[in-house]
N, C-alpha and C. Protein backbone atom coordinates (compact mmCIF):
# COMPACT_ATOMS: atom_id res chain seq x y z
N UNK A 1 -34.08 30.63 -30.99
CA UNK A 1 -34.20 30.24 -29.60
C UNK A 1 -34.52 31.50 -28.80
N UNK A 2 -35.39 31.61 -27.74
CA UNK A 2 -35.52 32.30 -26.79
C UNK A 2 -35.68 31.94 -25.51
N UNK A 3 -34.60 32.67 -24.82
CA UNK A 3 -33.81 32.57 -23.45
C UNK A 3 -34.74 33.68 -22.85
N UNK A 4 -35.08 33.41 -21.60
CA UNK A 4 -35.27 34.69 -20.63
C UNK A 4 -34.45 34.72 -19.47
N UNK A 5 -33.26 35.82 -19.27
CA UNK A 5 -32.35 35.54 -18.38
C UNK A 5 -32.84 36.66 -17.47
N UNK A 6 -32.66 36.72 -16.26
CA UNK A 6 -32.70 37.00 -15.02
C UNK A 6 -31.33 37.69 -14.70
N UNK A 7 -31.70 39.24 -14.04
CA UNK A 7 -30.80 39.77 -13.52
C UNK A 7 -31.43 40.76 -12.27
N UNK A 8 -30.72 39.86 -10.62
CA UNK A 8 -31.05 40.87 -9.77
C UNK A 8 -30.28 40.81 -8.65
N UNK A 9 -29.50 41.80 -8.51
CA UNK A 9 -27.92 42.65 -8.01
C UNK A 9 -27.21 41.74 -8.53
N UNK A 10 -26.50 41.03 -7.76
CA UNK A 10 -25.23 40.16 -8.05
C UNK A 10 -25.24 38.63 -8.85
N UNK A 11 -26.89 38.64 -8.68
CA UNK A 11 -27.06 36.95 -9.18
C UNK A 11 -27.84 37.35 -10.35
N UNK A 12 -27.66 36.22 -11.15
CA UNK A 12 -28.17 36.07 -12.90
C UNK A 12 -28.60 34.49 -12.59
N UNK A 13 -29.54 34.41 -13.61
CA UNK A 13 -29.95 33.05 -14.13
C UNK A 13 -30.80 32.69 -15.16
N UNK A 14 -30.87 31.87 -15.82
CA UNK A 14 -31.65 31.78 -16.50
C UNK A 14 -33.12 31.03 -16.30
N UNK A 15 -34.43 32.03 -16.39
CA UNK A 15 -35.32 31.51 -16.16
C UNK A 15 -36.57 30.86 -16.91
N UNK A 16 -36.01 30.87 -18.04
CA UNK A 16 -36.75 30.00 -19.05
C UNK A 16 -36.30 29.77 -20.83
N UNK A 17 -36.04 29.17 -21.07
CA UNK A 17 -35.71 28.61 -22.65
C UNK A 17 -36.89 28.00 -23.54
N UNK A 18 -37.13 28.34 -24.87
CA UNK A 18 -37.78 27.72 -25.67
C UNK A 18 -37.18 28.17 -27.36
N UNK A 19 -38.15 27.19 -27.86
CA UNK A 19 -37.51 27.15 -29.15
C UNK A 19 -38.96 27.90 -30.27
N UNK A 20 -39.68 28.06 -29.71
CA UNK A 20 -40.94 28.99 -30.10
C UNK A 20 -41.39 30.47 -29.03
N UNK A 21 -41.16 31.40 -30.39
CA UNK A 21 -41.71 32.74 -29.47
C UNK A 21 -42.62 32.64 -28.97
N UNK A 22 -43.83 32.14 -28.60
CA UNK A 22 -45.16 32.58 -28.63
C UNK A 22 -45.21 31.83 -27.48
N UNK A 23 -44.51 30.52 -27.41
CA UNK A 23 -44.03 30.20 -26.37
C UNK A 23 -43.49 30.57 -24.65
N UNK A 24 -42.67 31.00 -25.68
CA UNK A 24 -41.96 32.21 -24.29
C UNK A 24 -42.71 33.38 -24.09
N UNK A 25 -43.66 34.04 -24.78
CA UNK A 25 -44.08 35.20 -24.23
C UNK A 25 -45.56 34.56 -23.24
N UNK A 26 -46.14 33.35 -23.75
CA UNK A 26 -46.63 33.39 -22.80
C UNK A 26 -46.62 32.89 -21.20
N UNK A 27 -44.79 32.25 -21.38
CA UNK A 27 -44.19 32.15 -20.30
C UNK A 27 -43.81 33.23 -19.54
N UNK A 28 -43.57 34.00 -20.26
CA UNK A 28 -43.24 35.48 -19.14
C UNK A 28 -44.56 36.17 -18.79
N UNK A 29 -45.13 36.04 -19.37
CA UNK A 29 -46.89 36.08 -18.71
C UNK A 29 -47.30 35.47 -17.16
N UNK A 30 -46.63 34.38 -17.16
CA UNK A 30 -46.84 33.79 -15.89
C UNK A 30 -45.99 34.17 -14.75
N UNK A 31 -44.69 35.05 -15.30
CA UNK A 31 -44.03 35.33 -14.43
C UNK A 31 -44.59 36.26 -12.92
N UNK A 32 -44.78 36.17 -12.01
CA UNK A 32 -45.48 37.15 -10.90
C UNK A 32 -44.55 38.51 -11.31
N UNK A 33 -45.69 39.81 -10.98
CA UNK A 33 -44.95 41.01 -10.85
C UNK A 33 -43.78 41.39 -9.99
N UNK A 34 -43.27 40.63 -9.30
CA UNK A 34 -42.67 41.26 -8.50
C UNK A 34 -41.12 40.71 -9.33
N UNK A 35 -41.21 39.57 -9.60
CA UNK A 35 -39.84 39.35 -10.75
C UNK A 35 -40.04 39.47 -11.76
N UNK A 36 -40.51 40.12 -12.80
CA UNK A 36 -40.72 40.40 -14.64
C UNK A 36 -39.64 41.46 -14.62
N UNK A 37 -39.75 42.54 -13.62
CA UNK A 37 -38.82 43.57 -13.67
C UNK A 37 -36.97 42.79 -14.20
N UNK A 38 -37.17 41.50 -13.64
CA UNK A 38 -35.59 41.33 -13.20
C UNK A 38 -35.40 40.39 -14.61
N UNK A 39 -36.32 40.41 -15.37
CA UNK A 39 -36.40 39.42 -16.77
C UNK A 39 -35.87 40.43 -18.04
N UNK A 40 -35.52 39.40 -18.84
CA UNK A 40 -34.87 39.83 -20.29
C UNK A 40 -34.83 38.84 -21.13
N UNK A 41 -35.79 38.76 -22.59
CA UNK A 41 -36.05 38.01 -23.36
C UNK A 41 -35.04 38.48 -24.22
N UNK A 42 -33.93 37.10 -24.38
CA UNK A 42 -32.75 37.36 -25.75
C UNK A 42 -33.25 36.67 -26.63
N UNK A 43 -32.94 36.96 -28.05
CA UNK A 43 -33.63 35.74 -29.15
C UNK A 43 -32.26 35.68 -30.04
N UNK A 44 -31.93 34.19 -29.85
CA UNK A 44 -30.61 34.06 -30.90
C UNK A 44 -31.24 33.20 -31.65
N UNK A 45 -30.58 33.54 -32.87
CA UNK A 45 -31.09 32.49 -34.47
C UNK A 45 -30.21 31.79 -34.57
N UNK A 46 -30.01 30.82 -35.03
CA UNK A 46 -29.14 29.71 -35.73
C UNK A 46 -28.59 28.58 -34.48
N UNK A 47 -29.29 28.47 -33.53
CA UNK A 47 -29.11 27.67 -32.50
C UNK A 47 -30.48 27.27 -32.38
N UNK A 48 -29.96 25.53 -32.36
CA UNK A 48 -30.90 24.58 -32.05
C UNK A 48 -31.30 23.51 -30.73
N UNK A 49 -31.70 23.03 -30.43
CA UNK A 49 -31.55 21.67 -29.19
C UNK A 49 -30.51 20.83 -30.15
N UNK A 50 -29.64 20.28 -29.43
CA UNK A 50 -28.87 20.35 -28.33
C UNK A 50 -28.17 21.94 -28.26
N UNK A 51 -27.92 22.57 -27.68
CA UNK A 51 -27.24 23.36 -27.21
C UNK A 51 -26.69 23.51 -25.92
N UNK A 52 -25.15 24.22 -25.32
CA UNK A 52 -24.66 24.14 -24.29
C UNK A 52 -24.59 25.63 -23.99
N UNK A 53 -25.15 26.26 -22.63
CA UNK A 53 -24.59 27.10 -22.04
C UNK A 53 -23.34 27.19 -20.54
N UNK A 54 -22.71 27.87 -21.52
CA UNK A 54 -21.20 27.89 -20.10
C UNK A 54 -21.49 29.53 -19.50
N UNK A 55 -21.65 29.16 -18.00
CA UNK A 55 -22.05 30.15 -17.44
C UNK A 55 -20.59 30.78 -16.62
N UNK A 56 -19.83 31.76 -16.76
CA UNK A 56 -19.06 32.26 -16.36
C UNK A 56 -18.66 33.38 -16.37
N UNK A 57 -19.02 34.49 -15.42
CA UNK A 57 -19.44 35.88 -15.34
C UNK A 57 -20.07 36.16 -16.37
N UNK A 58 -20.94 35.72 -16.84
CA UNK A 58 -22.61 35.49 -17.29
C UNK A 58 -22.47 34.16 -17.97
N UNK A 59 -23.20 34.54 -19.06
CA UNK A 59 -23.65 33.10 -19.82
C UNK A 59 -23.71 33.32 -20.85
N UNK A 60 -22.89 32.11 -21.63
CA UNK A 60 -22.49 31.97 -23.15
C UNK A 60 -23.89 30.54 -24.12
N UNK A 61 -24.42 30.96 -24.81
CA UNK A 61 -25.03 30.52 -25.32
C UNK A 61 -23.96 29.71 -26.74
N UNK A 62 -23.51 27.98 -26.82
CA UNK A 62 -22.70 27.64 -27.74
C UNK A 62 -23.39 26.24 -28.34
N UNK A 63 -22.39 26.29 -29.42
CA UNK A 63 -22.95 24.93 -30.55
C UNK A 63 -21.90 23.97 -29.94
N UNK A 64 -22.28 22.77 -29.87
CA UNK A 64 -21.35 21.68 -29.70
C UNK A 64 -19.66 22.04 -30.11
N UNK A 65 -19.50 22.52 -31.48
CA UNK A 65 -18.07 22.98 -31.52
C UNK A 65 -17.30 23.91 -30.69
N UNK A 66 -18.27 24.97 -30.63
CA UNK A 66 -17.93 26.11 -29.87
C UNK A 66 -17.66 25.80 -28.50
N UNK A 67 -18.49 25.43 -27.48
CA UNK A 67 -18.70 24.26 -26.49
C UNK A 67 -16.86 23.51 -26.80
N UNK A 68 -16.68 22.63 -27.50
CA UNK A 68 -15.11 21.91 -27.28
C UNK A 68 -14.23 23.05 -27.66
N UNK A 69 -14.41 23.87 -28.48
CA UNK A 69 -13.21 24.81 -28.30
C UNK A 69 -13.36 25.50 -26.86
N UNK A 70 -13.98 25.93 -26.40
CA UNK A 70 -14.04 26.38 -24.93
C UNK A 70 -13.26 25.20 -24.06
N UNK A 71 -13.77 24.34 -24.40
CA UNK A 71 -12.80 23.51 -23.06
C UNK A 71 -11.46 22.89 -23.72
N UNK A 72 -11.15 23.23 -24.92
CA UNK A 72 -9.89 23.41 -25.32
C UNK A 72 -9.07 24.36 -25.17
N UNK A 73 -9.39 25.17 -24.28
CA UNK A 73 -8.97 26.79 -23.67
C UNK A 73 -8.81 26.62 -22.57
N UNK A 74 -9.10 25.80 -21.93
CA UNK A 74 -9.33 25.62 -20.88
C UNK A 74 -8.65 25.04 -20.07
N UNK A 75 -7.38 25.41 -19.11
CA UNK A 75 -6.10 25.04 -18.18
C UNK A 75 -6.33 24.86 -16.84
N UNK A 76 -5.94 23.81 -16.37
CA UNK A 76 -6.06 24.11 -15.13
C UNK A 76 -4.96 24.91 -14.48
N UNK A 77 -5.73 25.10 -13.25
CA UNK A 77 -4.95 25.90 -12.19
C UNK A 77 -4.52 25.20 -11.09
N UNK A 78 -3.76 26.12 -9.89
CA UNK A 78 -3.33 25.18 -9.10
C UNK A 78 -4.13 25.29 -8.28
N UNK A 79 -5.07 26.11 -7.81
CA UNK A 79 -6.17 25.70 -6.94
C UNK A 79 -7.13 24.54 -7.24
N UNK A 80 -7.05 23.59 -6.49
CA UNK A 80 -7.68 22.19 -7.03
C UNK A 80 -9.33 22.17 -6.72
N UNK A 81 -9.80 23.34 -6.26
CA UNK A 81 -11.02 23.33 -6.20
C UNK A 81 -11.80 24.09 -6.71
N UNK A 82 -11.11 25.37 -7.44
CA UNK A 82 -11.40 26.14 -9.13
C UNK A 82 -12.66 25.16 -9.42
N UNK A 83 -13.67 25.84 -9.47
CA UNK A 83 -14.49 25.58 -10.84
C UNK A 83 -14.79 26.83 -11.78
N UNK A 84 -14.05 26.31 -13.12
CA UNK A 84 -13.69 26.99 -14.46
C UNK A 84 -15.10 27.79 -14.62
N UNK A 85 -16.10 26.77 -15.01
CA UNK A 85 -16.87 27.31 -15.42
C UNK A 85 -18.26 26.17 -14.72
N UNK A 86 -19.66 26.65 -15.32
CA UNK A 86 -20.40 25.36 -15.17
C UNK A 86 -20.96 25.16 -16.75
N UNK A 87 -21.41 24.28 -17.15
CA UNK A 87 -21.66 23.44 -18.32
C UNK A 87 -22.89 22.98 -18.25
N UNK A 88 -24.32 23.81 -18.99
CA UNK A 88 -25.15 23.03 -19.45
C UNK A 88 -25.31 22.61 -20.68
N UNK A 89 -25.88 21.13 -20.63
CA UNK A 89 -26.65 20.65 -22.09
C UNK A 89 -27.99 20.60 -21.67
N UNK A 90 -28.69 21.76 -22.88
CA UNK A 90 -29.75 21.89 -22.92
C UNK A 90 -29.95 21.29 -24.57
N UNK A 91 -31.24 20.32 -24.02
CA UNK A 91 -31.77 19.52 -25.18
C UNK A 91 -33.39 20.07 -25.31
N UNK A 92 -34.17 20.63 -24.59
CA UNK A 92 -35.21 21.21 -24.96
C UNK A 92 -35.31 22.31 -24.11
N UNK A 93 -37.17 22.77 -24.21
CA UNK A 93 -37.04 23.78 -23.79
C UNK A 93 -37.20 23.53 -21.84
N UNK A 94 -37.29 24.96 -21.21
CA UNK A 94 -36.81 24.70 -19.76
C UNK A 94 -37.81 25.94 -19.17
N UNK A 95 -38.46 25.58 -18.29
CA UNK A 95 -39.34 26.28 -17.63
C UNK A 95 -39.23 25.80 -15.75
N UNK A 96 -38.85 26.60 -14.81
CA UNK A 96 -38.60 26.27 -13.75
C UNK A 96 -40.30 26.15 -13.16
N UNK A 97 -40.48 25.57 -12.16
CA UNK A 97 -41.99 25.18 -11.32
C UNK A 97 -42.22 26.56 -10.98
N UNK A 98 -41.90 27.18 -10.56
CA UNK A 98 -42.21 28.51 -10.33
C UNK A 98 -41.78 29.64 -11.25
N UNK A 99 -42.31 30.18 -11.88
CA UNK A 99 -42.08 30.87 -12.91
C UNK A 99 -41.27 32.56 -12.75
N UNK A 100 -39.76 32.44 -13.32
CA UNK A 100 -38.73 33.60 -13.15
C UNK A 100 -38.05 33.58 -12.54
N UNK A 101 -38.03 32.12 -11.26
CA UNK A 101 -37.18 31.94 -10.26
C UNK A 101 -36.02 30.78 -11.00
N UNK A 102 -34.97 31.24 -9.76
CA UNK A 102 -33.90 30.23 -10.42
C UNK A 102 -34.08 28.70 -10.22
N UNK A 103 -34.28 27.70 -11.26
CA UNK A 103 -33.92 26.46 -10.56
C UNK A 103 -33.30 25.82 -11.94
N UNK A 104 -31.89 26.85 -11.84
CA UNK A 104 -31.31 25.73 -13.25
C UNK A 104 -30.48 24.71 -12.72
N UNK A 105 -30.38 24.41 -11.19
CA UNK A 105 -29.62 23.31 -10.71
C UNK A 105 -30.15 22.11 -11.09
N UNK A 106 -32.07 22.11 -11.73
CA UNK A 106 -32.40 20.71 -12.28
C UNK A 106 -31.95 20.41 -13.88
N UNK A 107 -31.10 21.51 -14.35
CA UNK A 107 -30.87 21.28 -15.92
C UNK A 107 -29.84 20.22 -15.55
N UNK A 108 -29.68 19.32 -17.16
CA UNK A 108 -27.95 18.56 -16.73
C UNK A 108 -26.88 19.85 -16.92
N UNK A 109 -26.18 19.26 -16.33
CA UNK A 109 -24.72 20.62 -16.05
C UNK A 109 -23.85 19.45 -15.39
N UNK A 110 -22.58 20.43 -15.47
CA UNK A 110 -20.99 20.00 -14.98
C UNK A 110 -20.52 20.95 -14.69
N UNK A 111 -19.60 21.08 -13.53
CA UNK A 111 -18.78 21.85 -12.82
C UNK A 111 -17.66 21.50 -13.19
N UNK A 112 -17.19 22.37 -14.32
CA UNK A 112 -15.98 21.40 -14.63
C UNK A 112 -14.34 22.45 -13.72
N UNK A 113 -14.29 21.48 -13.38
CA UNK A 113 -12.90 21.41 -12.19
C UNK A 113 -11.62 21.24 -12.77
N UNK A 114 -10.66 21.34 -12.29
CA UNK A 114 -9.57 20.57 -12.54
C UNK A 114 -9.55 19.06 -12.87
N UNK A 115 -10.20 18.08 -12.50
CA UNK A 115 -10.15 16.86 -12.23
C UNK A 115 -10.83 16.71 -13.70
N UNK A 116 -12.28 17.55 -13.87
CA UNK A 116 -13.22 17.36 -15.16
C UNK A 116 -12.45 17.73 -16.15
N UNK A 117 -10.99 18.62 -16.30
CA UNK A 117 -10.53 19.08 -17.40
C UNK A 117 -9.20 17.77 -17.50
N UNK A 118 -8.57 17.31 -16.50
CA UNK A 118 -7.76 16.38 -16.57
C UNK A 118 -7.78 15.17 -17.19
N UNK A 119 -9.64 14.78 -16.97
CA UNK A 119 -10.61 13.42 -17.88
C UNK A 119 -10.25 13.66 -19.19
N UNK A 120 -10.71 15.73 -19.32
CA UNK A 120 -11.31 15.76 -21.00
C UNK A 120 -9.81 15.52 -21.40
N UNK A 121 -8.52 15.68 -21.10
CA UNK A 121 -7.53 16.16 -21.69
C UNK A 121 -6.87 14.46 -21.83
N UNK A 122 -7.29 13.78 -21.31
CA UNK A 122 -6.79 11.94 -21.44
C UNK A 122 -7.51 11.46 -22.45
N UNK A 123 -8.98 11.35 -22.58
CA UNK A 123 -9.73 10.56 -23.33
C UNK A 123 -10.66 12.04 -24.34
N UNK A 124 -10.64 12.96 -23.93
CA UNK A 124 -10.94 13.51 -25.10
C UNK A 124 -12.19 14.04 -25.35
N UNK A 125 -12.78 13.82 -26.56
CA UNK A 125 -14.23 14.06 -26.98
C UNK A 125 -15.13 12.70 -26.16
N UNK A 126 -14.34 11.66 -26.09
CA UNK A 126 -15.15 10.43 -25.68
C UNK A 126 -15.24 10.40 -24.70
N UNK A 127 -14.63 11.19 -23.64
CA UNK A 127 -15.10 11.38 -22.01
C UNK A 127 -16.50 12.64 -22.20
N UNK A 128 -16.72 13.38 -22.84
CA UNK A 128 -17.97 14.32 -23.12
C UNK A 128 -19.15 13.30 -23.37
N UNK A 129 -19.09 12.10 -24.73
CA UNK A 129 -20.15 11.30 -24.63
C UNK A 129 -20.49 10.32 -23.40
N UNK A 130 -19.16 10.05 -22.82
CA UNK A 130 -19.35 8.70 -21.78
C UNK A 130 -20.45 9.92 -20.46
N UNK A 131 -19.90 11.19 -20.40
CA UNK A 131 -20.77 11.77 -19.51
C UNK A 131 -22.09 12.38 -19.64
N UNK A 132 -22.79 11.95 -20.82
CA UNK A 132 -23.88 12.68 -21.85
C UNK A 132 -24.04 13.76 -21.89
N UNK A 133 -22.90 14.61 -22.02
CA UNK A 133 -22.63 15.88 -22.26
C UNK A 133 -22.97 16.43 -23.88
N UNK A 134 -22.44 15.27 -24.57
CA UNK A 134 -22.50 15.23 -25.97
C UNK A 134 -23.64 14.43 -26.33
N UNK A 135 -23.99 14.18 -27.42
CA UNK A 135 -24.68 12.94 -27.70
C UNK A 135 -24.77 12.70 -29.36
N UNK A 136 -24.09 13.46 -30.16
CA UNK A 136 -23.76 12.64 -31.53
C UNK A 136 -22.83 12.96 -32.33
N UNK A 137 -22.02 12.09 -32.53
CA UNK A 137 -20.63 11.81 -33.14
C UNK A 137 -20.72 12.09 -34.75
């Protein structure tokens, strides 16, 4: 897999995913000069679609297991408006309309809260499929 994540001062994001190099390089091709500077092509092996990134003072690239052990770690607090972390499922690859800029608010994701960890901790793995977080048993 290759990620191109974005770093400039305080904000990170990720600005493009694919599952072919040749792919992504000629996605960062399109990137305008004035953001390539703020780009960084990671390449992890052994990760496929589906995959979840939990973004929390950066971003964790995980496998479905890895992904439920994380939110098996995962306590709430007493601030009821804490969000832990955010939660994407990424099922292919991801290229924003404008190329290097952030728009991972159109990926699916979850803000998982107190309330989102209170669901997982009642019903379990089967509140992840009922929210298509997951998708095979």
């Amino acid at each position: 897999m290759f990620i191109i994540v974005a770093n400039k001062g305080m904000r990170s994001w990720i600005s493009g995913i694919f599952d072919n190099e040749t792919t992504a390089e000629r996605y960062i091709d399109t990137i305008p000069d004035e953001l390539k500077e703020f780009q960084q092509r990671i390449e992890l092996d052994n990760l496929n679609y589906p995959f979840y990134i939990v973004e929390r003072d950066g971003f964790q690239f995980l496998t479905q297991d890895e992904v439920i052990a994380v939110l098996e770690q995962t306590e709430a607090t007493e601030d009821e408006d804490e969000v832990h972390f955010n939660l994407y499922t990424i099922e292919s690859d991801y290229r924003p309309r404008m190329p290097g800029t952030d728009y991972m608010g159109i990926l699916r994701h979850e803000h998982v809260t107190n309330e989102f960890m209170q669901w997982y901790k009642v019903e379990g793995i089967d509140f992840l499929y009922r929210r298509g977080i997951l998708y095979s048993k």
